[in-house]
PDB file of N, CA and C in Angstrom:
ATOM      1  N   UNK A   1     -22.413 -43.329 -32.918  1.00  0.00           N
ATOM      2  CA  UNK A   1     -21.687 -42.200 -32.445  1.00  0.00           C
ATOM      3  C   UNK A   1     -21.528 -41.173 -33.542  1.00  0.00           C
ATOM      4  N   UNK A   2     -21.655 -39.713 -33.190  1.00  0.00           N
ATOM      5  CA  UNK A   2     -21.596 -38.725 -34.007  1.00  0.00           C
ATOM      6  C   UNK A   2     -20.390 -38.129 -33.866  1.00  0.00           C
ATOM      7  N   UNK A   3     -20.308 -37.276 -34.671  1.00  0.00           N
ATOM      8  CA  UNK A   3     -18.841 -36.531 -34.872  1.00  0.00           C
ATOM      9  C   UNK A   3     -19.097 -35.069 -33.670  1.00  0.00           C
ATOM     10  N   UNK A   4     -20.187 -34.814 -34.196  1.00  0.00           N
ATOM     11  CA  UNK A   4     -20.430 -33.668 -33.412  1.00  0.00           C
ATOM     12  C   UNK A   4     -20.804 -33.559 -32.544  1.00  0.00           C
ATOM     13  N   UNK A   5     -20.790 -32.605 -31.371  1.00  0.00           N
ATOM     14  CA  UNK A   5     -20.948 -32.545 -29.741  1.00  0.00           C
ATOM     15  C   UNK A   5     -22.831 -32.550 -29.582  1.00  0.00           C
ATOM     16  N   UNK A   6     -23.167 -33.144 -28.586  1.00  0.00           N
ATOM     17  CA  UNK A   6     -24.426 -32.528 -27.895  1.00  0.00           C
ATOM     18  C   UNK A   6     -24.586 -31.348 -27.357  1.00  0.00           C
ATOM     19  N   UNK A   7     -24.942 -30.431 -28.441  1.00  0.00           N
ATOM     20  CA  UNK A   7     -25.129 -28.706 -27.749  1.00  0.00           C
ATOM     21  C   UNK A   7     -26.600 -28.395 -27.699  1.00  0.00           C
ATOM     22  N   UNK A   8     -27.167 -27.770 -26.631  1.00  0.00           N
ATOM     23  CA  UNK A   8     -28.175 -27.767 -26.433  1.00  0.00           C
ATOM     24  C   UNK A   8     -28.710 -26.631 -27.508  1.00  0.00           C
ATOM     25  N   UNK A   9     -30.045 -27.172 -27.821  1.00  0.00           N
ATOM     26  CA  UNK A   9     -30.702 -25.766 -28.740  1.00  0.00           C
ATOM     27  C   UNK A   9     -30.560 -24.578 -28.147  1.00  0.00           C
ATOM     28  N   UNK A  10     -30.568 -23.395 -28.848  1.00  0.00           N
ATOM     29  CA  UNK A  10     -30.676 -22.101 -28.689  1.00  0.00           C
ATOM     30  C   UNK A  10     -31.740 -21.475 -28.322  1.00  0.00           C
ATOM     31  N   UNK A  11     -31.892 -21.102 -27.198  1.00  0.00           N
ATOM     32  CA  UNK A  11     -33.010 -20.298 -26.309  1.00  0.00           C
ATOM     33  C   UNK A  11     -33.126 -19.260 -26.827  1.00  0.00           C
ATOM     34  N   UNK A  12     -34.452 -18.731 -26.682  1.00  0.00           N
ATOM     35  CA  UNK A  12     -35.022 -17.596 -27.513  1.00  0.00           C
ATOM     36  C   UNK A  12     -33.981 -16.161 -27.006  1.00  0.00           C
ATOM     37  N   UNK A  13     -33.288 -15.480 -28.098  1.00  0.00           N
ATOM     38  CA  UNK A  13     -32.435 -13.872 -27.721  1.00  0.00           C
ATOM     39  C   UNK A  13     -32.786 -12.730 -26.949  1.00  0.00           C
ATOM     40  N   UNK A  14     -33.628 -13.646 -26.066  1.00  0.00           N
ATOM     41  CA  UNK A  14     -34.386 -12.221 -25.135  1.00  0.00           C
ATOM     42  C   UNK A  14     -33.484 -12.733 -23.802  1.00  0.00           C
ATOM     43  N   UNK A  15     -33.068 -11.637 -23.087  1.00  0.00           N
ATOM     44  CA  UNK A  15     -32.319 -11.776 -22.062  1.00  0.00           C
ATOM     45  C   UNK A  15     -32.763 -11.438 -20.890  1.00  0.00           C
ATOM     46  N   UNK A  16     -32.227 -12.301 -19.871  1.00  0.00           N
ATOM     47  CA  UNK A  16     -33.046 -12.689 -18.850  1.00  0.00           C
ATOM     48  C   UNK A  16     -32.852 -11.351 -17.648  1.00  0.00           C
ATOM     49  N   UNK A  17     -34.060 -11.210 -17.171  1.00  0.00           N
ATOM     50  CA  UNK A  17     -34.379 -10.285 -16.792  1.00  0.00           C
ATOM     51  C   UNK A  17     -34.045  -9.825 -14.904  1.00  0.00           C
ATOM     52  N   UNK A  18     -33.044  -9.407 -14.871  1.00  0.00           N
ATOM     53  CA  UNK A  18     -32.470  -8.709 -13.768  1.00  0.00           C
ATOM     54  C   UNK A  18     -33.841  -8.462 -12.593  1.00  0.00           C
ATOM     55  N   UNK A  19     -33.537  -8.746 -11.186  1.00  0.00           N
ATOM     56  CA  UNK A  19     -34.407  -8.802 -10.242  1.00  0.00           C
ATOM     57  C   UNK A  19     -34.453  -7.258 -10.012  1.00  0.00           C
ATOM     58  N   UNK A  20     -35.443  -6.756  -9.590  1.00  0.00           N
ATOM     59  CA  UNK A  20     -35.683  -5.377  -9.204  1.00  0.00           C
ATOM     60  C   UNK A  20     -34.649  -4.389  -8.459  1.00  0.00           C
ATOM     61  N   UNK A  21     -34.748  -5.657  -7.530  1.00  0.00           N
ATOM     62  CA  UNK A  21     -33.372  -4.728  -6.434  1.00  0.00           C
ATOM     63  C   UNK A  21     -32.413  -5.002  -6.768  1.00  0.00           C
ATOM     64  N   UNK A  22     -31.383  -5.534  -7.845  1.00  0.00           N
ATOM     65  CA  UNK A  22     -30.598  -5.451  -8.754  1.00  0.00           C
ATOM     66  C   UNK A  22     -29.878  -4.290  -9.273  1.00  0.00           C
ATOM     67  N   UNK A  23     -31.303  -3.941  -9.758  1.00  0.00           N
ATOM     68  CA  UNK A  23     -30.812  -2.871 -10.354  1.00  0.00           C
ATOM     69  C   UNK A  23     -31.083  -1.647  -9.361  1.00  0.00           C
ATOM     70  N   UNK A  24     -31.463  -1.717  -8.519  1.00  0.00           N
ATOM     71  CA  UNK A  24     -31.764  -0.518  -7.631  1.00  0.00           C
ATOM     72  C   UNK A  24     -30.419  -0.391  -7.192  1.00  0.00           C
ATOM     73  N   UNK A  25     -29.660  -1.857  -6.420  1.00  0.00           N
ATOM     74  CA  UNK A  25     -28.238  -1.829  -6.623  1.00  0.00           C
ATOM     75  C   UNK A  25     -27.416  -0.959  -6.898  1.00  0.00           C
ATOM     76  N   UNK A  26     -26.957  -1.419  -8.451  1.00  0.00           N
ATOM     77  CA  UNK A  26     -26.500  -0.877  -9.640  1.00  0.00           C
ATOM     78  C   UNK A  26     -27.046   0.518  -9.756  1.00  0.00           C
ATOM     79  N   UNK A  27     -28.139   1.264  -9.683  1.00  0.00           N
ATOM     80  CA  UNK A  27     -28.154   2.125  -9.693  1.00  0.00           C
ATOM     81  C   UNK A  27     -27.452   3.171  -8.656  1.00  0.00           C
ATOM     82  N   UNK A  28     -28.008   2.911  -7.569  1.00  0.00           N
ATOM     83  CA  UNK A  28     -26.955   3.675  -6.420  1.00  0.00           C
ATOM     84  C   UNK A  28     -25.534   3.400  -6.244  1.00  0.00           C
ATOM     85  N   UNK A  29     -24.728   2.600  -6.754  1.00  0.00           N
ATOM     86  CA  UNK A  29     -23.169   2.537  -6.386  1.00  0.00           C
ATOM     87  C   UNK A  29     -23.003   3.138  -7.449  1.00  0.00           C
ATOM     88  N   UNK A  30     -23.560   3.399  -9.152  1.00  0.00           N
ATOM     89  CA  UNK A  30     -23.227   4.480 -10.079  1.00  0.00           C
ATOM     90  C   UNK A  30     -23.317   5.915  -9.335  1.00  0.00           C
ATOM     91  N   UNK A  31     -23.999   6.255  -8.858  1.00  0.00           N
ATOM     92  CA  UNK A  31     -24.517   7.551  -7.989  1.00  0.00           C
ATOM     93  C   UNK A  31     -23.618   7.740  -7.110  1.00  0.00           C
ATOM     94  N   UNK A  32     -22.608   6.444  -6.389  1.00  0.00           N
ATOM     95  CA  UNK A  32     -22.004   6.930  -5.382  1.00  0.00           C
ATOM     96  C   UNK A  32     -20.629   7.111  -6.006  1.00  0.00           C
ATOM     97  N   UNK A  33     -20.342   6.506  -6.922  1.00  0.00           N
ATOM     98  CA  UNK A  33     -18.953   6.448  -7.417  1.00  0.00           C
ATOM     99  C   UNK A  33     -19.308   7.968  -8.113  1.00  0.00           C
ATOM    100  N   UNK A  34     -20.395   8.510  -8.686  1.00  0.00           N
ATOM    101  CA  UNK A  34     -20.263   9.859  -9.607  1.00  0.00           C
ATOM    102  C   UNK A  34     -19.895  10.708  -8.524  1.00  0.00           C
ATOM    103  N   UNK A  35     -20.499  10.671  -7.524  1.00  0.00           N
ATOM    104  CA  UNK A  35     -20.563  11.717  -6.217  1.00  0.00           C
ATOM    105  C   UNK A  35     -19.030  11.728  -5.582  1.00  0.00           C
ATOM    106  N   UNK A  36     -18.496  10.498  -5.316  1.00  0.00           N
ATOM    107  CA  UNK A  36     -17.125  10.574  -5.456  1.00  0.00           C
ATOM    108  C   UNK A  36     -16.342  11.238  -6.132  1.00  0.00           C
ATOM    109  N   UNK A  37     -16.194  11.012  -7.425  1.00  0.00           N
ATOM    110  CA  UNK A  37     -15.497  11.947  -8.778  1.00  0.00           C
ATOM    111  C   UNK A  37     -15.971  13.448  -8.183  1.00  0.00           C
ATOM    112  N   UNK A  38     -16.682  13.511  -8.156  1.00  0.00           N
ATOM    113  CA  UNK A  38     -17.073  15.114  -8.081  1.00  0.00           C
ATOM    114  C   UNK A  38     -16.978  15.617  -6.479  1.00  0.00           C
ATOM    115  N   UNK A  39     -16.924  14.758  -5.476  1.00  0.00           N
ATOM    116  CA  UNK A  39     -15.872  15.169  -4.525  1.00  0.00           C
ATOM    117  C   UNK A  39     -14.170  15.124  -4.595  1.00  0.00           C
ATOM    118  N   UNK A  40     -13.651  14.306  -5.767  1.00  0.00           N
ATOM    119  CA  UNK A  40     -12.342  14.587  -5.505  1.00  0.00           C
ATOM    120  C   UNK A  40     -12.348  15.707  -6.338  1.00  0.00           C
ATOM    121  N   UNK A  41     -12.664  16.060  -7.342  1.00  0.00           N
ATOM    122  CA  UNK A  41     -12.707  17.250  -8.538  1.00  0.00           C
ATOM    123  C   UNK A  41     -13.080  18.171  -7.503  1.00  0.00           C
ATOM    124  N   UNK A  42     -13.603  18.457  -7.102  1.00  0.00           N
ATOM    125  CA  UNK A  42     -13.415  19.773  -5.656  1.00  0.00           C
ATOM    126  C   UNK A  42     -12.841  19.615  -4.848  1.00  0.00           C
ATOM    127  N   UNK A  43     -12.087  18.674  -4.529  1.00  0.00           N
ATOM    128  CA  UNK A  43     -10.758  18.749  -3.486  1.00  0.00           C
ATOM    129  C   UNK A  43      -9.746  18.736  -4.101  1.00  0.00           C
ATOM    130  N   UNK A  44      -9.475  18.408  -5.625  1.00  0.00           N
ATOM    131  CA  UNK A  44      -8.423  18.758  -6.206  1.00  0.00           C
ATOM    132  C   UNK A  44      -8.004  20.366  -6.750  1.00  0.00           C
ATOM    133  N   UNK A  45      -9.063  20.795  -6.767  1.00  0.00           N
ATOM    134  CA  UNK A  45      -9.455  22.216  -7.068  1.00  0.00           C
ATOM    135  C   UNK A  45      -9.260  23.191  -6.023  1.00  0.00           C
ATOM    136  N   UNK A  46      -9.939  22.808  -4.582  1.00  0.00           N
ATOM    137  CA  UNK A  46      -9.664  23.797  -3.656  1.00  0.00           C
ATOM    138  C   UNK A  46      -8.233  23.445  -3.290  1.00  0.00           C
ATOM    139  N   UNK A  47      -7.452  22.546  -3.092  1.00  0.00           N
ATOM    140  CA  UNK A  47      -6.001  22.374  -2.798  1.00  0.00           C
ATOM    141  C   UNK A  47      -5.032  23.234  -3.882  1.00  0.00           C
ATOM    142  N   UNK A  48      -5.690  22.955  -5.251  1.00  0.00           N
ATOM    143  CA  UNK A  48      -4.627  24.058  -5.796  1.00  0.00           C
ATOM    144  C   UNK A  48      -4.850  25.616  -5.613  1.00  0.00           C
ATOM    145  N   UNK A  49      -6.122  26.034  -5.389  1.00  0.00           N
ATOM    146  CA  UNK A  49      -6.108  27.146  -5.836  1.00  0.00           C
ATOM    147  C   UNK A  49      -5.927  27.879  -4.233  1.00  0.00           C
ATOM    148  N   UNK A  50      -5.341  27.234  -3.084  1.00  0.00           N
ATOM    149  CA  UNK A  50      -4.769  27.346  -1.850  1.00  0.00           C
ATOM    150  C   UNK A  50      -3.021  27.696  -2.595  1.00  0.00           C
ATOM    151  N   UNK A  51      -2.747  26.457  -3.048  1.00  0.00           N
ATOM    152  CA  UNK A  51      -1.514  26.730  -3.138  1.00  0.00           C
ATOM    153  C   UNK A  51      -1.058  27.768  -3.961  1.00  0.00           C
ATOM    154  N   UNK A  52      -1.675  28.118  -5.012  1.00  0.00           N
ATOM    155  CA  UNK A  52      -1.710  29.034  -5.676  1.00  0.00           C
ATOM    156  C   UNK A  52      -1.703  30.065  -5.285  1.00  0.00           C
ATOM    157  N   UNK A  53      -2.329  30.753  -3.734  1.00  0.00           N
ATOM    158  CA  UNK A  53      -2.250  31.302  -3.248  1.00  0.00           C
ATOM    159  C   UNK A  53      -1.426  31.938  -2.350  1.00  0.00           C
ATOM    160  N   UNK A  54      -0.606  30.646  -1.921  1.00  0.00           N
ATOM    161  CA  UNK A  54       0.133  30.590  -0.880  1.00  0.00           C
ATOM    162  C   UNK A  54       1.185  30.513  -1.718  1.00  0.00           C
ATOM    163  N   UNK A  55       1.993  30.017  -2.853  1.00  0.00           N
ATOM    164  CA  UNK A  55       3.286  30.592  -4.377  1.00  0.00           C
ATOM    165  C   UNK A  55       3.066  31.854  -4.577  1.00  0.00           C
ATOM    166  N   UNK A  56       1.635  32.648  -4.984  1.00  0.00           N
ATOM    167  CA  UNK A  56       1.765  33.732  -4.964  1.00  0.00           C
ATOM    168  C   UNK A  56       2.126  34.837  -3.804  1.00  0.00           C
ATOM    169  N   UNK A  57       2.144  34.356  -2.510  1.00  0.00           N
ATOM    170  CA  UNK A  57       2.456  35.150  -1.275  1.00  0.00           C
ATOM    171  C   UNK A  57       4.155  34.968  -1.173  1.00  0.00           C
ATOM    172  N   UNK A  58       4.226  33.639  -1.429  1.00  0.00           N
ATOM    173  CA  UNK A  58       5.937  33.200  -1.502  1.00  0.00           C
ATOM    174  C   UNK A  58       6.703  34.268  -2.105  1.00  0.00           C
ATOM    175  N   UNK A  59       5.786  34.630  -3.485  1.00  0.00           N
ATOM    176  CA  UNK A  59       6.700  34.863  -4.496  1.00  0.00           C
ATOM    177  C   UNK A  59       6.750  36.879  -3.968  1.00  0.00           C
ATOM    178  N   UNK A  60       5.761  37.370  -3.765  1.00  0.00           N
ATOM    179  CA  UNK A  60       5.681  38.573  -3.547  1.00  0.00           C
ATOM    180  C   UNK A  60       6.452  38.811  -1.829  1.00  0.00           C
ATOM    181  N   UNK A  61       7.073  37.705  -1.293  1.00  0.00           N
ATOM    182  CA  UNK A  61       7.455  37.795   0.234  1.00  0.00           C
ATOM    183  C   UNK A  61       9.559  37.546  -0.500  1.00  0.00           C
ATOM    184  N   UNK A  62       9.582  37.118  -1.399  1.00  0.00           N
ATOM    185  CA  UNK A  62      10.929  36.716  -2.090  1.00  0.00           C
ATOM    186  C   UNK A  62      11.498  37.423  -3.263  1.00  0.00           C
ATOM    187  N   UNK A  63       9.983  38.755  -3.898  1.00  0.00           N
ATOM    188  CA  UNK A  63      10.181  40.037  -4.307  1.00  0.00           C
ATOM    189  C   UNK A  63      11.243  40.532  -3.373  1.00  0.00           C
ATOM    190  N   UNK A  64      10.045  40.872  -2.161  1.00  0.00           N
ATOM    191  CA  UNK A  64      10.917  42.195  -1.014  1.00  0.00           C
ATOM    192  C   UNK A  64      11.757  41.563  -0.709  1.00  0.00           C
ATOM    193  N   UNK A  65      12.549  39.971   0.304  1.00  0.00           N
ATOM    194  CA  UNK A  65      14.082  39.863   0.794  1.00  0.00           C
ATOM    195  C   UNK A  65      14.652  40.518  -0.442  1.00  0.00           C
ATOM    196  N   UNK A  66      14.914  39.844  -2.100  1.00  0.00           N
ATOM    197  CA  UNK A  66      15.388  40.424  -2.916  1.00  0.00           C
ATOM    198  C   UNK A  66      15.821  41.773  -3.103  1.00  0.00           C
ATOM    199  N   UNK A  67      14.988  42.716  -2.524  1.00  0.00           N
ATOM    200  CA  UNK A  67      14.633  44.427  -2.710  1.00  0.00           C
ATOM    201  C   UNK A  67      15.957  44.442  -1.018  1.00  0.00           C
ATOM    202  N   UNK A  68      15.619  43.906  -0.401  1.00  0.00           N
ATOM    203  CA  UNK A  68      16.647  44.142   1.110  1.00  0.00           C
ATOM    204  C   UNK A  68      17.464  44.093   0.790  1.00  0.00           C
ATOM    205  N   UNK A  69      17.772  42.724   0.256  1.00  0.00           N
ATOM    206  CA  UNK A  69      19.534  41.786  -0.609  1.00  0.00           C
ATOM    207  C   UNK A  69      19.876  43.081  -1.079  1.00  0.00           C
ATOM    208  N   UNK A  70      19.430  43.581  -2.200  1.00  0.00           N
ATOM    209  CA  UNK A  70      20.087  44.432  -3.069  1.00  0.00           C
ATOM    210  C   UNK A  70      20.782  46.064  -2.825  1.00  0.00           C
ATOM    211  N   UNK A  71      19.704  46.244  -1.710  1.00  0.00           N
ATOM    212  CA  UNK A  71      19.917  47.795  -0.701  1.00  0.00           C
ATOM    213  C   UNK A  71      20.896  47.133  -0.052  1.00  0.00           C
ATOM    214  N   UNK A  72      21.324  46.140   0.949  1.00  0.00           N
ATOM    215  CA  UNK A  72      21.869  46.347   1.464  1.00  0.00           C
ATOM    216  C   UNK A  72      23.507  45.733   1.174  1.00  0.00           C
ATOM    217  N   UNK A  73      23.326  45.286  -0.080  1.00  0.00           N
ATOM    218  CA  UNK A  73      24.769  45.492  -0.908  1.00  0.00           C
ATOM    219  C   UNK A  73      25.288  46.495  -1.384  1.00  0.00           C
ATOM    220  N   UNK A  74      24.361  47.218  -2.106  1.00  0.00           N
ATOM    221  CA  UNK A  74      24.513  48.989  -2.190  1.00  0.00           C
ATOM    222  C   UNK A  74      25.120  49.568  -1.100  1.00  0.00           C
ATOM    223  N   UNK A  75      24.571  49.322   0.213  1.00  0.00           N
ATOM    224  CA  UNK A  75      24.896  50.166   1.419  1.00  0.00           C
ATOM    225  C   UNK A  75      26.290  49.212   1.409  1.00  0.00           C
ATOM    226  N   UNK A  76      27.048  48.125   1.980  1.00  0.00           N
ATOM    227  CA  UNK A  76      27.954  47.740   2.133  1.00  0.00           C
ATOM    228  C   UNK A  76      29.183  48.074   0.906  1.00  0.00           C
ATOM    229  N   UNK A  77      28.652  48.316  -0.419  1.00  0.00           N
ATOM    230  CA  UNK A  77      29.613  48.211  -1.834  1.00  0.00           C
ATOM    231  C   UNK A  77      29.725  50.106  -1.433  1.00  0.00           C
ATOM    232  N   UNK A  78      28.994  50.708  -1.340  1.00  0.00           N
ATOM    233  CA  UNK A  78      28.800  52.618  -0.777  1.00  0.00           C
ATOM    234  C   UNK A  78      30.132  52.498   0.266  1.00  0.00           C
ATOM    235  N   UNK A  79      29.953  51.621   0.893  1.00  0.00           N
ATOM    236  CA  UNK A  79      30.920  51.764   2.219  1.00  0.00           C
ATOM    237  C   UNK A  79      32.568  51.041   2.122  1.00  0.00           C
ATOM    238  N   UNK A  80      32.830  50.384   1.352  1.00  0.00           N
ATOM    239  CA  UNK A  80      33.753  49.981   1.247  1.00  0.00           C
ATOM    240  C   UNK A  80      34.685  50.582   0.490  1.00  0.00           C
ATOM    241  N   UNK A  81      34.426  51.541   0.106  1.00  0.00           N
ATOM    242  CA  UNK A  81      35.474  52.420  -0.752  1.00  0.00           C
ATOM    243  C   UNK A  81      35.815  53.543   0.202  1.00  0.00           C
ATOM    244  N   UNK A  82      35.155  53.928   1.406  1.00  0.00           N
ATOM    245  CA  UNK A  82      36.127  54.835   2.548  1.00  0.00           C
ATOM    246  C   UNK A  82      36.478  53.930   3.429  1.00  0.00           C
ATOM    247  N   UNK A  83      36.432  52.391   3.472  1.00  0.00           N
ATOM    248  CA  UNK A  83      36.943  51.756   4.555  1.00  0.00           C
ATOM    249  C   UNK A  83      38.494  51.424   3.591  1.00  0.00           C
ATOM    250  N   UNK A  84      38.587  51.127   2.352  1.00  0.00           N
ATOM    251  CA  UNK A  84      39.596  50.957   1.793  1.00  0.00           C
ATOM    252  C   UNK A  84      40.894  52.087   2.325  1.00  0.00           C
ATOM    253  N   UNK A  85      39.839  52.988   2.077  1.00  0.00           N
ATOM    254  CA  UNK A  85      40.900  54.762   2.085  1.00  0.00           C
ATOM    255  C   UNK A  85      41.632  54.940   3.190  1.00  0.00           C
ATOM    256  N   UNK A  86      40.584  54.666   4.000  1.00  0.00           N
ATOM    257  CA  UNK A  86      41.083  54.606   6.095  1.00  0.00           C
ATOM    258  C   UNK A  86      42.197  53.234   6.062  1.00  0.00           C
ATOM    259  N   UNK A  87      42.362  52.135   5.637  1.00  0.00           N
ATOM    260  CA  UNK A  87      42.964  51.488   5.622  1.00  0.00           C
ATOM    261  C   UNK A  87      44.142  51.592   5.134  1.00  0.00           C
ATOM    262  N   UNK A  88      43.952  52.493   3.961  1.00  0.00           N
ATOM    263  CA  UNK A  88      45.251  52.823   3.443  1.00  0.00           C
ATOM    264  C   UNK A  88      45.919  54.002   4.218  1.00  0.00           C
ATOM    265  N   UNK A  89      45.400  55.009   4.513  1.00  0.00           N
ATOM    266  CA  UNK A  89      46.056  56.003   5.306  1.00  0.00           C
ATOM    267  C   UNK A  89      46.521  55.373   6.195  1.00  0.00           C
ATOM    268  N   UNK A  90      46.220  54.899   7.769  1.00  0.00           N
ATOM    269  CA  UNK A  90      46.753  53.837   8.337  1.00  0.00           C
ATOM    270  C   UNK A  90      47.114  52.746   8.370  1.00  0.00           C
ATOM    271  N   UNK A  91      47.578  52.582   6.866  1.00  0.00           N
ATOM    272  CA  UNK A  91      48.949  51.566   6.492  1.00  0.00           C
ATOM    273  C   UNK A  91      48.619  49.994   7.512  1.00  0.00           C
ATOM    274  N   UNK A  92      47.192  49.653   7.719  1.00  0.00           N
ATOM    275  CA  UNK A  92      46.642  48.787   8.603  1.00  0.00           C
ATOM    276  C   UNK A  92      46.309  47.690   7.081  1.00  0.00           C
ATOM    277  N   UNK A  93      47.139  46.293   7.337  1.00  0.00           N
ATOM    278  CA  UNK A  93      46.930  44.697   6.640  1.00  0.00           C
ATOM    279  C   UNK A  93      46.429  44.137   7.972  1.00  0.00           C
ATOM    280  N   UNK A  94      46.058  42.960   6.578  1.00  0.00           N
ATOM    281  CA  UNK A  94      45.695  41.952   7.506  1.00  0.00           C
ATOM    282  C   UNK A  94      46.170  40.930   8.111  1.00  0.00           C
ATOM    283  N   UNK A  95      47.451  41.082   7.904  1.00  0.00           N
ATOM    284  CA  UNK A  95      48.023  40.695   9.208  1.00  0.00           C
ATOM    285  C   UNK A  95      48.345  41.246  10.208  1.00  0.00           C
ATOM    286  N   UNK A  96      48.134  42.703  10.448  1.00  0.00           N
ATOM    287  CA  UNK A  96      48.215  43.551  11.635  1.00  0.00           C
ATOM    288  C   UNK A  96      46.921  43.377  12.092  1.00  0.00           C
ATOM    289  N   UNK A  97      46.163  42.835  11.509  1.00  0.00           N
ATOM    290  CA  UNK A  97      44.524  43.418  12.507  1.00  0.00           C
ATOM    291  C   UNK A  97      45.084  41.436  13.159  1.00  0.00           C
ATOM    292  N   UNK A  98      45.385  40.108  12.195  1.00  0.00           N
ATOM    293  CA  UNK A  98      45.824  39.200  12.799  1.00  0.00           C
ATOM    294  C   UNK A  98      46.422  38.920  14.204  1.00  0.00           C
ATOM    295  N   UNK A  99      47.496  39.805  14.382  1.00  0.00           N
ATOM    296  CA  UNK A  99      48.782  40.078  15.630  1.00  0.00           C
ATOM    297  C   UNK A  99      47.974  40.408  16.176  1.00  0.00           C
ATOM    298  N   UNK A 100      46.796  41.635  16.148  1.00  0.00           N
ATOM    299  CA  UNK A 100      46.240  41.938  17.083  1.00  0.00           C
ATOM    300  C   UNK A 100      45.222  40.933  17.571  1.00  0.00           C
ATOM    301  N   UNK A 101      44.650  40.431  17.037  1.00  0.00           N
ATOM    302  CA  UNK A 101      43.725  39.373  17.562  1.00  0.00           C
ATOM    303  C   UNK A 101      44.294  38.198  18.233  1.00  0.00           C
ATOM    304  N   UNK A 102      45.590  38.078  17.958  1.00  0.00           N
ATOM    305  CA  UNK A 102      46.297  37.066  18.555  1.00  0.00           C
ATOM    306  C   UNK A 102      46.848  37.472  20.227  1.00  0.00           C
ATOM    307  N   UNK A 103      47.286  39.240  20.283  1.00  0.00           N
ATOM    308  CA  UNK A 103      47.355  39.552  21.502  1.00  0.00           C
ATOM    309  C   UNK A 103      46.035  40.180  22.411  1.00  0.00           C
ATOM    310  N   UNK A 104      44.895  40.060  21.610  1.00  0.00           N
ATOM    311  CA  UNK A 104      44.004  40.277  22.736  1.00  0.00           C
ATOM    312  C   UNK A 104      43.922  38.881  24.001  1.00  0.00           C
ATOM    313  N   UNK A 105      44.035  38.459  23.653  1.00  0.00           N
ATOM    314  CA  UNK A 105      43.600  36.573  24.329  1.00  0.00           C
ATOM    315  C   UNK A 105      44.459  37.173  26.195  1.00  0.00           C
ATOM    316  N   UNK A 106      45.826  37.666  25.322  1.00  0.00           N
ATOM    317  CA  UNK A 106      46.885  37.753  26.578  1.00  0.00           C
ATOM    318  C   UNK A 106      46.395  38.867  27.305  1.00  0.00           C
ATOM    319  N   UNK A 107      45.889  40.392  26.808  1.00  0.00           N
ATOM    320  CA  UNK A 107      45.411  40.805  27.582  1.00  0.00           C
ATOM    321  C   UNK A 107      44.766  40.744  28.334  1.00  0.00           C
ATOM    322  N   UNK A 108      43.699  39.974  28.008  1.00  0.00           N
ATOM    323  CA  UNK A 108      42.287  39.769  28.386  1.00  0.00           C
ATOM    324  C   UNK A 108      43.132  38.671  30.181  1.00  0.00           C
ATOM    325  N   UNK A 109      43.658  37.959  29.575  1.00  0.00           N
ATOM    326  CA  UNK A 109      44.271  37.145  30.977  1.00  0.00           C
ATOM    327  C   UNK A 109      45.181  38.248  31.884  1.00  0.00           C
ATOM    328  N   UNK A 110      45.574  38.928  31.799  1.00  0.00           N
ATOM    329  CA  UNK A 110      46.668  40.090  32.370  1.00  0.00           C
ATOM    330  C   UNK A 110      45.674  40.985  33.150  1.00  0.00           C
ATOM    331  N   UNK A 111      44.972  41.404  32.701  1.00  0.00           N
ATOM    332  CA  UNK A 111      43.806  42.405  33.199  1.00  0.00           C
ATOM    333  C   UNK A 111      43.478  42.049  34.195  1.00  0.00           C
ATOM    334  N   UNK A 112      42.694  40.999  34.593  1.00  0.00           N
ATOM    335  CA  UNK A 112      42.082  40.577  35.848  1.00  0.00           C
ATOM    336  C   UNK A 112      43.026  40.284  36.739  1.00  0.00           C
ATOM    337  N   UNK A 113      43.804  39.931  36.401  1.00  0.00           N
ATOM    338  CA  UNK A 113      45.372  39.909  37.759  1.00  0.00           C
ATOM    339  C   UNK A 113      45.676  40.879  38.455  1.00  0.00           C
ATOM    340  N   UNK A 114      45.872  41.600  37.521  1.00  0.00           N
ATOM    341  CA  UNK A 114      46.079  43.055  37.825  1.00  0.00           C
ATOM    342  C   UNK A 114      45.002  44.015  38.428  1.00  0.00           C
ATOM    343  N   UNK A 115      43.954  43.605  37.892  1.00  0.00           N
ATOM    344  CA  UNK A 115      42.938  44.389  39.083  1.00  0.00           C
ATOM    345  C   UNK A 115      43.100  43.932  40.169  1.00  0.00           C
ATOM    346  N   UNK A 116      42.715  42.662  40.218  1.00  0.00           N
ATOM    347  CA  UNK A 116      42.936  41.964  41.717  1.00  0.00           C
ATOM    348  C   UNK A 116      44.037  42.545  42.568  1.00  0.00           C
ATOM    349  N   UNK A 117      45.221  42.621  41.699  1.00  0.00           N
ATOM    350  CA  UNK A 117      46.241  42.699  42.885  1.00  0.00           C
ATOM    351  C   UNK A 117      46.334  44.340  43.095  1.00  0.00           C
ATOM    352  N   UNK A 118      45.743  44.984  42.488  1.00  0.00           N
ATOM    353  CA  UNK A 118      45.581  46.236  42.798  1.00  0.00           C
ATOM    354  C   UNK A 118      44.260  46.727  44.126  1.00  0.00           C
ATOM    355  N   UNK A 119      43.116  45.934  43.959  1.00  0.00           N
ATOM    356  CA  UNK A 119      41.823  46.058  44.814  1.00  0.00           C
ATOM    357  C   UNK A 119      42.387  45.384  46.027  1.00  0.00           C
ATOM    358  N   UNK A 120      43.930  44.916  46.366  1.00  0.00           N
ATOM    359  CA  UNK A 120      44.287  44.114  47.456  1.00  0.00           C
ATOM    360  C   UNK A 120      44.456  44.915  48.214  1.00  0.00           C
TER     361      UNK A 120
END
């Protein structure tokens, strides 16, 4: 008995040689996986440069509300300094415009009675 294992001799370093359609294989699933890559690299490309398109419409559509917003605070801030004035000349709070909103309700019920019993 030996110390050392039964390992078979070493076969000559030439390596054994792949069947034809093997590599025909191997060749086309490289080809299909490249063709892949370079279909998502153009679908990653046309999706942004959509959106890109469609941020830039956002952004020039959120220019103009902005441009509205701002006119039409102008127009309301323009107007509130003769609604102040009118308010003050007629000595009108807000709890008088209140009372009044509290007695429309009753009119509004009084009215139609009163037509009625008048069209009788």
């Amino acid at each position: 008995m030996s110390i050392s294992p039964n390992v078979p001799l070493r076969r000559s370093l030439t390596t054994t040689k792949a069947a034809p359609g093997l590599r025909a294989w191997i060749a086309v699933v490289f080809i299909v996986l490249f063709l892949g890559l370079v279909g998502l690299g153009y679908a990653g490309y046309s999706v942004q440069s959509r959106l890109e398109s469609t941020l830039s419409k956002a952004q020039d559509q959120n220019k103009l509300l902005t441009a509205q917003l701002d006119q039409a605070n102008s127009r309301l801030a323009d107007l509130k300094g003769p609604i102040d004035v009118t308010e003050q000349k007629m000595h009108m709070t807000i709890g008088a415009g209140q009372r009044q909103e509290r007695a429309n309700p009753f009119a509004r019920t009084s009215r139609p009675l009163t037509r009625n019993w008048l069209s009788n």
